[in-house]
N, C-alpha and C. Protein backbone atom coordinates (compact mmCIF):
# COMPACT_ATOMS: atom_id res chain seq x y z
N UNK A 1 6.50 43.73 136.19
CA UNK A 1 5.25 44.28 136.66
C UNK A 1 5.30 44.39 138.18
N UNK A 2 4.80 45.71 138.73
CA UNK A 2 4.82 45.82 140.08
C UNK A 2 3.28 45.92 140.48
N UNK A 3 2.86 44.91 141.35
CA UNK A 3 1.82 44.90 141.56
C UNK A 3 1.69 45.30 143.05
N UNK A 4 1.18 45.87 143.53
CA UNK A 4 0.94 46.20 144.99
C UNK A 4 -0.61 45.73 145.83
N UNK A 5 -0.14 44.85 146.30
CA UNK A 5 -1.29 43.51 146.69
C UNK A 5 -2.43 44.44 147.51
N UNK A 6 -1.71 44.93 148.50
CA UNK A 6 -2.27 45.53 150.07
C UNK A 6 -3.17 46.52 148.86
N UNK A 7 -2.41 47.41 148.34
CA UNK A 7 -3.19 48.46 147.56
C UNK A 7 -4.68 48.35 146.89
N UNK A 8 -3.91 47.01 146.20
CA UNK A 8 -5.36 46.72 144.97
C UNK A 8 -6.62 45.77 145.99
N UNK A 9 -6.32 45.42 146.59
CA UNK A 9 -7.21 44.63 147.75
C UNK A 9 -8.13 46.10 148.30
N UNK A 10 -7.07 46.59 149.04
CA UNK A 10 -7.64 47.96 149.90
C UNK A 10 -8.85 48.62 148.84
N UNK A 11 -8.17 48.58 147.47
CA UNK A 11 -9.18 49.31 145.92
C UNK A 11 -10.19 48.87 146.08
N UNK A 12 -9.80 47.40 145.68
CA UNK A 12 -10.86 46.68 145.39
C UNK A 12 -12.71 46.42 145.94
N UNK A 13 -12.09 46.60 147.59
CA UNK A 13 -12.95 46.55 148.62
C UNK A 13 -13.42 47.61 149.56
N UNK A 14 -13.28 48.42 148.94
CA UNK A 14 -13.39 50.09 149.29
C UNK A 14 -15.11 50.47 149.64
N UNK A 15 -15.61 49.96 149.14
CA UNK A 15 -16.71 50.40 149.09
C UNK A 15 -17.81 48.63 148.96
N UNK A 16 -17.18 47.96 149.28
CA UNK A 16 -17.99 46.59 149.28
C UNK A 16 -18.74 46.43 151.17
N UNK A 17 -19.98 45.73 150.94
CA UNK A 17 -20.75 45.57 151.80
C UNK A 17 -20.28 44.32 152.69
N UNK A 18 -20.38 44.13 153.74
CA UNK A 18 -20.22 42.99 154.31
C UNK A 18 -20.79 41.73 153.98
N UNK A 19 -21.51 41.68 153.40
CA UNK A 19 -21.85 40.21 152.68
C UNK A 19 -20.76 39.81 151.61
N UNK A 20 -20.51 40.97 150.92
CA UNK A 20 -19.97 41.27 149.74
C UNK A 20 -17.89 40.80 150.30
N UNK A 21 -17.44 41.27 151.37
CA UNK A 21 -16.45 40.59 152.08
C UNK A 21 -16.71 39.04 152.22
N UNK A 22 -17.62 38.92 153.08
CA UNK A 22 -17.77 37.85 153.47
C UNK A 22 -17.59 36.70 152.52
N UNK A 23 -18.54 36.95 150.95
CA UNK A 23 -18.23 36.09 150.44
C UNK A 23 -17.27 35.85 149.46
N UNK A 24 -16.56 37.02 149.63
CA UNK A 24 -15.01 36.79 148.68
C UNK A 24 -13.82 36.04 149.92
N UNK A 25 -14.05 36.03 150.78
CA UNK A 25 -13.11 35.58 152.42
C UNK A 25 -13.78 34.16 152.00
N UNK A 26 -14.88 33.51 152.08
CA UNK A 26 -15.48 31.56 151.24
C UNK A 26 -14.99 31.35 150.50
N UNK A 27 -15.47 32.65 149.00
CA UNK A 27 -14.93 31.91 148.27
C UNK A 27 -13.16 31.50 147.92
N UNK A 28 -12.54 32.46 148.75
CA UNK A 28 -10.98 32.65 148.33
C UNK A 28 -11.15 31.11 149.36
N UNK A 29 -11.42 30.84 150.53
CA UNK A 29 -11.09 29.99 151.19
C UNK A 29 -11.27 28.41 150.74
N UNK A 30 -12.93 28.42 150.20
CA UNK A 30 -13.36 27.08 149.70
C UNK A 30 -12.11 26.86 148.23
N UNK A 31 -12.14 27.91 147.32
CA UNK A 31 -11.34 27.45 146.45
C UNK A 31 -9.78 26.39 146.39
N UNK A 32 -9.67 26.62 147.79
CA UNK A 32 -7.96 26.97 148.12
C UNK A 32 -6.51 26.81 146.93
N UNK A 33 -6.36 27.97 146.75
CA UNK A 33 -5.88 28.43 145.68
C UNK A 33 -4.61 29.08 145.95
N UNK A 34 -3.57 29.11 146.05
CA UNK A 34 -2.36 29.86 146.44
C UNK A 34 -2.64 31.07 146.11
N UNK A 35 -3.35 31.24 144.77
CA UNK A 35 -3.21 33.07 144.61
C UNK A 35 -4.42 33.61 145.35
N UNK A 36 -5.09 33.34 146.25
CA UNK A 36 -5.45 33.69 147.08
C UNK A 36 -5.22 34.10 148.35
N UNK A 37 -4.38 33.61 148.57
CA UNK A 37 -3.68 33.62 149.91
C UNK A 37 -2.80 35.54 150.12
N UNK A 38 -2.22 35.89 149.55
CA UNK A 38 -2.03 37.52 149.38
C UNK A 38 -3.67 38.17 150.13
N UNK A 39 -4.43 37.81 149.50
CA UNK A 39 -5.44 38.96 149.69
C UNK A 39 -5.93 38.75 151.07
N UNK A 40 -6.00 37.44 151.46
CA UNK A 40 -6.32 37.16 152.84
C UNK A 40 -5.77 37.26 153.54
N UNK A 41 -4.14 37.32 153.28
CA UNK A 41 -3.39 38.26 154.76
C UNK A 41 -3.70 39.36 154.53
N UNK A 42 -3.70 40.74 153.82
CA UNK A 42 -4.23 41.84 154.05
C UNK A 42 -5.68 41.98 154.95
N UNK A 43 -6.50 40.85 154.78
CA UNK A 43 -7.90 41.13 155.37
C UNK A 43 -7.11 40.59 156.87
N UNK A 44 -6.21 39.58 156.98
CA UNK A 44 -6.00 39.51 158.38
C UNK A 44 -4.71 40.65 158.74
N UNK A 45 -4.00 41.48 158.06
CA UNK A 45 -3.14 42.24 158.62
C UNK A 45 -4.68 43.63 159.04
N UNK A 46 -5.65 43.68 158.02
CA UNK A 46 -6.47 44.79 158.52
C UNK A 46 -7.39 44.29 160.21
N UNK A 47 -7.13 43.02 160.17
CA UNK A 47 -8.09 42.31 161.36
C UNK A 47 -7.18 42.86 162.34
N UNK A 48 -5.70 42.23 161.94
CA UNK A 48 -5.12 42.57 163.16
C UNK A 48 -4.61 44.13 164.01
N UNK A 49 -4.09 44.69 163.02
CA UNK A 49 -4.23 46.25 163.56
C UNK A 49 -5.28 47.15 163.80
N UNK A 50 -6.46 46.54 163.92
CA UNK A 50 -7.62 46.98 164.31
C UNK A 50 -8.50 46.21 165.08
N UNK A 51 -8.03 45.35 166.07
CA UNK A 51 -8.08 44.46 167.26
C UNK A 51 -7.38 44.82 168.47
N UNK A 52 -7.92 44.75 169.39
CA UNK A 52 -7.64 45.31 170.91
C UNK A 52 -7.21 43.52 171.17
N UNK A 53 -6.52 43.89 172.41
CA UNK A 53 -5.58 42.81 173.26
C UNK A 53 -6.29 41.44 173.46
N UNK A 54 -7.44 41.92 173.81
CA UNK A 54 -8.82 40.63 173.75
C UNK A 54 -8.98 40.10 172.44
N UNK A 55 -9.31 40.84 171.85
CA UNK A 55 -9.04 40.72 170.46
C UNK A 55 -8.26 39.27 169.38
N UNK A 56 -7.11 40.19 170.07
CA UNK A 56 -5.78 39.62 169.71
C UNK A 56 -5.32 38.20 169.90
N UNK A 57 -5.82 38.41 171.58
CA UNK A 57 -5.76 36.82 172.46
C UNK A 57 -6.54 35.88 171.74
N UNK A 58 -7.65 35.90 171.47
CA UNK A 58 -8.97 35.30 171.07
C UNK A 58 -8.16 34.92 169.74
N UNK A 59 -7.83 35.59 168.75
CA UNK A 59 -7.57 35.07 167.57
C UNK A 59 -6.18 33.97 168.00
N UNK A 60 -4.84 34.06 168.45
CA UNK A 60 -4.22 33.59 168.76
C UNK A 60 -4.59 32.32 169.12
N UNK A 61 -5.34 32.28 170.30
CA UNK A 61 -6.12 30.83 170.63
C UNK A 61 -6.66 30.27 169.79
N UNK A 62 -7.45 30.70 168.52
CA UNK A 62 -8.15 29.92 167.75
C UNK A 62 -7.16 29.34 167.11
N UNK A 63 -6.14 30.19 166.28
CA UNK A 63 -5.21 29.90 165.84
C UNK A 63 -4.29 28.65 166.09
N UNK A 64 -3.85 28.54 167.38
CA UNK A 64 -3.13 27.25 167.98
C UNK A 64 -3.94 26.51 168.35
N UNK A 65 -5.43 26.59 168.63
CA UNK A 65 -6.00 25.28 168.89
C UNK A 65 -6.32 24.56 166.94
N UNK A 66 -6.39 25.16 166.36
CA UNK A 66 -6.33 25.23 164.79
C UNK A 66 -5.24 24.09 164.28
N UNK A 67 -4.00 24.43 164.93
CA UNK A 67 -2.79 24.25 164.54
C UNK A 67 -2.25 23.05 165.20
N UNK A 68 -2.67 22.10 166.26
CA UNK A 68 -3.01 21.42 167.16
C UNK A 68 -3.02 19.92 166.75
């Protein structure tokens, strides 16, 4: 079976409201679930190529103070 993650995510959420993100990004998170983890790098590969340098910096920092 070929499943194409980025694709069915991109499907999936095509037309969902920002609450409607928001609370699939909790619940994938509160669950913590390995098969979750796919869909939430796509929401952070879409964060990241659609983030300016400030942007970018800002997440980075959270990131390593995160990691800390």
């Amino acid at each position: 079976m070929n499943i194409k993650i980025r694709d069915h995510i991109l499907n999936n959420f095509k037309n969902a409201n920002k609450e409607e993100i928001k609370t699939s990004i909790e619940a994938s998170i509160s669950e913590k679930k390995e098969i979750t983890l796919p869909g939430l790098g796509v929401f952070f590969e879409i964060l990241w190529n659609n983030s300016d340098e400030n942007s970018k910096e800002y997440i980075l920092n959270t990131l390593k103070k995160s990691l800390n």
